[in-house]
PDB file of N, CA and C in Angstrom:
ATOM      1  N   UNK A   1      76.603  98.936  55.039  1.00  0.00           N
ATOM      2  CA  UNK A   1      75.198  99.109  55.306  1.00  0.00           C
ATOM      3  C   UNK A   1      74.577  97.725  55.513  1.00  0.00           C
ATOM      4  N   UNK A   2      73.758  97.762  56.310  1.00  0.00           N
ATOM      5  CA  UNK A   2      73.001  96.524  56.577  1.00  0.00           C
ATOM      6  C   UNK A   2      71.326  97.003  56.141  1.00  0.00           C
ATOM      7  N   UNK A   3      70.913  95.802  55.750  1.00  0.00           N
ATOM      8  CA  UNK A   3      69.460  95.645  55.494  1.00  0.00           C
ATOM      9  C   UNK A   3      68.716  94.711  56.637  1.00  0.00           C
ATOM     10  N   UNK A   4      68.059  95.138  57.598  1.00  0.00           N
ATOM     11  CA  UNK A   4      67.710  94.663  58.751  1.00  0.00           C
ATOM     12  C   UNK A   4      66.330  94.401  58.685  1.00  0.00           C
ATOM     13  N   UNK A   5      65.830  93.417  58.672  1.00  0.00           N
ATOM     14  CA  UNK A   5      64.489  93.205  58.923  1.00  0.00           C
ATOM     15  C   UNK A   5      63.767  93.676  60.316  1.00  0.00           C
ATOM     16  N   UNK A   6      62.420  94.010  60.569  1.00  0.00           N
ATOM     17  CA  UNK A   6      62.043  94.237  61.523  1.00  0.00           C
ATOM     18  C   UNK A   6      60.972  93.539  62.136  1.00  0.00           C
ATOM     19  N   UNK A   7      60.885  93.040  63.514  1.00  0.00           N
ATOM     20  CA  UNK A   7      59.261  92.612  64.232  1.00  0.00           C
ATOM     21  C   UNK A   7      58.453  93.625  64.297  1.00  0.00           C
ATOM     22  N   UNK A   8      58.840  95.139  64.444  1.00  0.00           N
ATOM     23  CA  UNK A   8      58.233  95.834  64.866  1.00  0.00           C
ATOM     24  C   UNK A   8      57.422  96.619  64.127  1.00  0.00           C
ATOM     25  N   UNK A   9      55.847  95.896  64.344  1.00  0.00           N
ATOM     26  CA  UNK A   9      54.970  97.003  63.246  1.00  0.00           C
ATOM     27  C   UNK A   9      54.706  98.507  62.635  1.00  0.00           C
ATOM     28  N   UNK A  10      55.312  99.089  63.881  1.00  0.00           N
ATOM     29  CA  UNK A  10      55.323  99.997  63.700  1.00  0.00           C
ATOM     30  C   UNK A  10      56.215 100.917  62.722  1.00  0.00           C
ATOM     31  N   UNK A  11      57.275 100.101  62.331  1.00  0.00           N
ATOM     32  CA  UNK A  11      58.210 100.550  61.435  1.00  0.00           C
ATOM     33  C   UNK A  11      58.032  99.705  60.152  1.00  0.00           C
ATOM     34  N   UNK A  12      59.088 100.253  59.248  1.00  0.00           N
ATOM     35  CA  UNK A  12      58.896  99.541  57.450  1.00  0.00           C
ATOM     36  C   UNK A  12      59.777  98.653  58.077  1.00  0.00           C
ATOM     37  N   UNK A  13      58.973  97.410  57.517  1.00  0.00           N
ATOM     38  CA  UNK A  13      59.608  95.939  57.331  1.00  0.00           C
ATOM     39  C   UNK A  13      61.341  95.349  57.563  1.00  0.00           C
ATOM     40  N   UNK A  14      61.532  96.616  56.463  1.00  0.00           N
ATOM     41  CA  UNK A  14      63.158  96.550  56.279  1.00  0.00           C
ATOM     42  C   UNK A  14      63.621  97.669  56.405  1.00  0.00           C
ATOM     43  N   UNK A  15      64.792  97.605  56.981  1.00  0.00           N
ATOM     44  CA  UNK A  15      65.523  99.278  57.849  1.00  0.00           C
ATOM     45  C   UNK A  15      66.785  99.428  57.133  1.00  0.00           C
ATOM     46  N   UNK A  16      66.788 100.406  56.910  1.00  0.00           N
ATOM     47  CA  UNK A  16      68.386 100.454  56.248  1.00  0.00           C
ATOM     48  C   UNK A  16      69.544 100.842  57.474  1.00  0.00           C
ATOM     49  N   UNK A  17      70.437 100.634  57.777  1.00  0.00           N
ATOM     50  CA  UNK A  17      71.219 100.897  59.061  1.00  0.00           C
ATOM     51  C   UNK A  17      72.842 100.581  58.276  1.00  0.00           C
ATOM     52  N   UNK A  18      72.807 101.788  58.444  1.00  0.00           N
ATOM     53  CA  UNK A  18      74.508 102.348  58.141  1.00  0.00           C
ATOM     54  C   UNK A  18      75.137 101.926  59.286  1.00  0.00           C
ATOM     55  N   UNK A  19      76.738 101.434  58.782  1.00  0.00           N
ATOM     56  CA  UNK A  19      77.929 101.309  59.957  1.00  0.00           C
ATOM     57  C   UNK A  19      78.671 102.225  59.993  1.00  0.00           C
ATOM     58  N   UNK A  20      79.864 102.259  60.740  1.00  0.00           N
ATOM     59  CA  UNK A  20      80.515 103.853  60.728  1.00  0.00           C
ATOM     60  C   UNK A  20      81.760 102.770  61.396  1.00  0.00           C
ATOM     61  N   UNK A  21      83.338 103.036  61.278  1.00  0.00           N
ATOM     62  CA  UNK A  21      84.574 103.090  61.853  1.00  0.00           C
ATOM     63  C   UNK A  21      84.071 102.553  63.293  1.00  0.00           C
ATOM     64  N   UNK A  22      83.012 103.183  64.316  1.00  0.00           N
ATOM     65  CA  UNK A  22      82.981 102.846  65.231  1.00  0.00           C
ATOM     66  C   UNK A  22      82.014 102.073  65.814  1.00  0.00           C
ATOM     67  N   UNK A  23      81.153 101.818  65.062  1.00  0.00           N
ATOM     68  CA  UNK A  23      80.377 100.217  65.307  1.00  0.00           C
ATOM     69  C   UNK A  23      80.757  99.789  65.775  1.00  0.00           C
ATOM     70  N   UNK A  24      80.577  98.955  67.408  1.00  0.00           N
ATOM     71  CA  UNK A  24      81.207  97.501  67.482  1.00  0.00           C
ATOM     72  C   UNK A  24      80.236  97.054  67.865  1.00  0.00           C
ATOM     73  N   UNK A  25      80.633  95.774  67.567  1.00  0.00           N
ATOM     74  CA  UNK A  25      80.095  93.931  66.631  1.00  0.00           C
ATOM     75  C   UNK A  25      80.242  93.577  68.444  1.00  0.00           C
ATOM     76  N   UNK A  26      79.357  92.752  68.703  1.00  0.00           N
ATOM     77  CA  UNK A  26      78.905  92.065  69.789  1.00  0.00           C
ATOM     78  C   UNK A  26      78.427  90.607  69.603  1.00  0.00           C
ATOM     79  N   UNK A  27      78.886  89.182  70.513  1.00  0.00           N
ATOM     80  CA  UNK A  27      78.070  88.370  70.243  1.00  0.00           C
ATOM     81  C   UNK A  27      78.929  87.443  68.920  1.00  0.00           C
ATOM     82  N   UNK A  28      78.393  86.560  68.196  1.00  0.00           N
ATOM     83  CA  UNK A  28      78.724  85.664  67.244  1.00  0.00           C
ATOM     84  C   UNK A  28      79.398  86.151  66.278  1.00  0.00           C
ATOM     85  N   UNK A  29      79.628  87.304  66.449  1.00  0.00           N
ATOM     86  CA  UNK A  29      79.845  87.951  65.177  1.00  0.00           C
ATOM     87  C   UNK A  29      80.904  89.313  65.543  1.00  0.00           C
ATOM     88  N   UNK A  30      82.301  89.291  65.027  1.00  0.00           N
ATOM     89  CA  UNK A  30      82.948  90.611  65.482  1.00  0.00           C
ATOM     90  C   UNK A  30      82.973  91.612  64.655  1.00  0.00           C
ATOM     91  N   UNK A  31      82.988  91.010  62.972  1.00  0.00           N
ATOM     92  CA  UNK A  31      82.898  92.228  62.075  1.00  0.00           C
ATOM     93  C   UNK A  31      82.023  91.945  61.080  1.00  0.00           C
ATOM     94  N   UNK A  32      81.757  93.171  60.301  1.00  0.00           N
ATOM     95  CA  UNK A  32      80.571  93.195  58.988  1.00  0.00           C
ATOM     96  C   UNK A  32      81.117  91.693  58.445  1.00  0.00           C
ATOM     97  N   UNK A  33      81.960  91.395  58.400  1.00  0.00           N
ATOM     98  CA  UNK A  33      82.063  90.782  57.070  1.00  0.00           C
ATOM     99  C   UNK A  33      81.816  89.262  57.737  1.00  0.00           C
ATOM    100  N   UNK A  34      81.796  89.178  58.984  1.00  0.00           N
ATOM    101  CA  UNK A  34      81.222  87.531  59.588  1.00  0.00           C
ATOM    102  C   UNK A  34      79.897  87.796  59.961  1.00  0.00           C
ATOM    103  N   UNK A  35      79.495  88.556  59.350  1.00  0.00           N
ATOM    104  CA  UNK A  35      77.644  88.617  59.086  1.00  0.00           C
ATOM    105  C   UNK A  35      77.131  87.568  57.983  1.00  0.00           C
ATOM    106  N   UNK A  36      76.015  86.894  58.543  1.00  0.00           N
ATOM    107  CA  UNK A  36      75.779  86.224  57.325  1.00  0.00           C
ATOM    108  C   UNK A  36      73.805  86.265  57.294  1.00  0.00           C
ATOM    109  N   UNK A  37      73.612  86.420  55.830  1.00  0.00           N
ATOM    110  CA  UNK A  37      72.135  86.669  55.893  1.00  0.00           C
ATOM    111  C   UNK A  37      71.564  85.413  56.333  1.00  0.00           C
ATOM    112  N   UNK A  38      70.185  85.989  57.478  1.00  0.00           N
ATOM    113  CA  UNK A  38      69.497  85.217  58.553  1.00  0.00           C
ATOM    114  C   UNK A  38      69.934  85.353  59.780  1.00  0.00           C
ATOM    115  N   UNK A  39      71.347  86.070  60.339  1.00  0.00           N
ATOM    116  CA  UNK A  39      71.684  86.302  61.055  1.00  0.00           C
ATOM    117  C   UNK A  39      70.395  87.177  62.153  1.00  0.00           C
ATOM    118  N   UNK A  40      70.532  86.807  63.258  1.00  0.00           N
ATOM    119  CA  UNK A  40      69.306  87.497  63.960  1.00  0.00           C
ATOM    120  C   UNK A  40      70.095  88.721  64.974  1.00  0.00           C
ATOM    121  N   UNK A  41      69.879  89.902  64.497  1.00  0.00           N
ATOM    122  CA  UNK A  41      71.103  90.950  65.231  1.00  0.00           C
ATOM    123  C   UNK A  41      70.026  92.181  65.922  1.00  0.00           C
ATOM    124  N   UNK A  42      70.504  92.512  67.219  1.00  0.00           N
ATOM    125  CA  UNK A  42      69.900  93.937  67.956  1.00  0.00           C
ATOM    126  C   UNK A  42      71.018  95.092  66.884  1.00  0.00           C
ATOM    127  N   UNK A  43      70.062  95.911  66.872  1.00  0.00           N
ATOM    128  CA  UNK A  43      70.971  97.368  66.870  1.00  0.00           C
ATOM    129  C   UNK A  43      70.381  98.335  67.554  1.00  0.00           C
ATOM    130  N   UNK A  44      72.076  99.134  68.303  1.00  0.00           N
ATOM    131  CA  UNK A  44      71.530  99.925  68.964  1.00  0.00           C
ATOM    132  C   UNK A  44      72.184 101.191  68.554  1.00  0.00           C
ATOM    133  N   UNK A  45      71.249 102.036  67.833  1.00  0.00           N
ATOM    134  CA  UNK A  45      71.586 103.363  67.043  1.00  0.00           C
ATOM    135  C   UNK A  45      72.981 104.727  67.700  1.00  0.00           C
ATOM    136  N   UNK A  46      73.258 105.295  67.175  1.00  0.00           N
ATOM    137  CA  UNK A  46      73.855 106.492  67.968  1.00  0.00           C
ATOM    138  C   UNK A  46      72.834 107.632  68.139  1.00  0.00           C
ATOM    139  N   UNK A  47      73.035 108.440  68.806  1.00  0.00           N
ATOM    140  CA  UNK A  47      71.868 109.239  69.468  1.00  0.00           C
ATOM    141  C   UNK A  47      72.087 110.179  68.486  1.00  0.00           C
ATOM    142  N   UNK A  48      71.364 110.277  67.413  1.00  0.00           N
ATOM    143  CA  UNK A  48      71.527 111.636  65.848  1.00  0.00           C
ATOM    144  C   UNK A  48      70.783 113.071  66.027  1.00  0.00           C
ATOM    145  N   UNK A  49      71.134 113.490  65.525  1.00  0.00           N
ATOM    146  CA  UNK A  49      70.251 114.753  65.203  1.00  0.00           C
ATOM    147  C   UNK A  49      69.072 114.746  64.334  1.00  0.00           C
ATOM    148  N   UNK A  50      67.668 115.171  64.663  1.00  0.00           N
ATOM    149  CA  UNK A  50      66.821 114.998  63.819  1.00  0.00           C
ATOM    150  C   UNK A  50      66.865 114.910  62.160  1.00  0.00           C
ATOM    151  N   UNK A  51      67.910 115.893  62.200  1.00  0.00           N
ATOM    152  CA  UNK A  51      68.166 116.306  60.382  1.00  0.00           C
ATOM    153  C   UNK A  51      68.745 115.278  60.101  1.00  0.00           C
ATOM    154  N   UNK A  52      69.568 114.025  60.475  1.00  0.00           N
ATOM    155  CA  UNK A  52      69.995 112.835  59.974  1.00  0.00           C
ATOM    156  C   UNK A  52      68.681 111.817  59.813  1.00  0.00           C
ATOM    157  N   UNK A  53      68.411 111.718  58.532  1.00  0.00           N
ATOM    158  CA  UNK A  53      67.419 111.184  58.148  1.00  0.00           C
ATOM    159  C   UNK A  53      67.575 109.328  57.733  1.00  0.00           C
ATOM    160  N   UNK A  54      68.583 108.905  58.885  1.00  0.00           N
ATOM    161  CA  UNK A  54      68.866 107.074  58.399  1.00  0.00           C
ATOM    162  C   UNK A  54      69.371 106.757  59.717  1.00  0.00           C
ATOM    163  N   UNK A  55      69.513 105.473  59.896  1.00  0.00           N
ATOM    164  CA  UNK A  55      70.044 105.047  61.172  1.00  0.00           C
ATOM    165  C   UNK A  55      71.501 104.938  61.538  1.00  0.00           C
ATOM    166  N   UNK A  56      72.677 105.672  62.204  1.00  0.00           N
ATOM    167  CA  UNK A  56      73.773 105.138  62.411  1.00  0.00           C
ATOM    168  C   UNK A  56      73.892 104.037  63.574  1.00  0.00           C
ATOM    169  N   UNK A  57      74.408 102.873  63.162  1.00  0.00           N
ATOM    170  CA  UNK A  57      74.404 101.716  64.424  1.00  0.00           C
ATOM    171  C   UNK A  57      75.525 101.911  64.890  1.00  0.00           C
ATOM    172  N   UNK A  58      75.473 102.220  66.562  1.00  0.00           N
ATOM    173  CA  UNK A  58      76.657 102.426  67.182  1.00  0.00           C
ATOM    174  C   UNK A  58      77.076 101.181  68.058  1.00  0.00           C
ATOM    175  N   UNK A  59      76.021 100.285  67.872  1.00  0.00           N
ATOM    176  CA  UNK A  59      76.333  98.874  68.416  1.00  0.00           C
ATOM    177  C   UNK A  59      75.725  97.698  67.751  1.00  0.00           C
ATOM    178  N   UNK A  60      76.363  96.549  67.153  1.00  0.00           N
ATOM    179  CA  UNK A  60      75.557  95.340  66.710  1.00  0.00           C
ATOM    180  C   UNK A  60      75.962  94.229  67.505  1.00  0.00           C
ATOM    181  N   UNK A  61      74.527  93.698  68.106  1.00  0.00           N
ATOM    182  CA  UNK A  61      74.639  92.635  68.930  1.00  0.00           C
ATOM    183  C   UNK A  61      74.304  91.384  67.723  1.00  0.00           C
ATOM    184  N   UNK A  62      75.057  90.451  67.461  1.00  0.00           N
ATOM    185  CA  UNK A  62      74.153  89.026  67.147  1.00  0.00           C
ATOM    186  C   UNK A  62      74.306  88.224  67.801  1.00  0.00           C
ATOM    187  N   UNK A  63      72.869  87.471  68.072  1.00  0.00           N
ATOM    188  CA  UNK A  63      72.385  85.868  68.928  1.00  0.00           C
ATOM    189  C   UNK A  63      72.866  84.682  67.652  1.00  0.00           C
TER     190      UNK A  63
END
């Protein structure tokens, strides 16, 4: 799980965003574990079903 900060006002500050087996890592970074906090990362969700109430990231980009 990642704790993701956000720019976007419209959402809470901090996002919780689950990984899954099929995440892939984009950019500076290939896996969870060469994440390092301050890291500045896009995520781009998997397309869920309303009743899934959290984010699955089906892609992490880091700059």
């Amino acid at each position: 799980m990642l704790d993701v900060q956000t720019d976007d006002a419209r959402q809470d500050p901090i996002q919780e965003i689950f990984l899954t087996d099929h995440t892939e890592f984009i950019g500076a970074a290939s896996s969870f574990e060469e994440l390092e906090e301050g890291d500045r990362v896009k995520v781009t969700p998997f397309d869920t079903t309303p009743d899934i109430p959290y984010f699955l990231a089906s892609r992490v980009t880091v700059e």
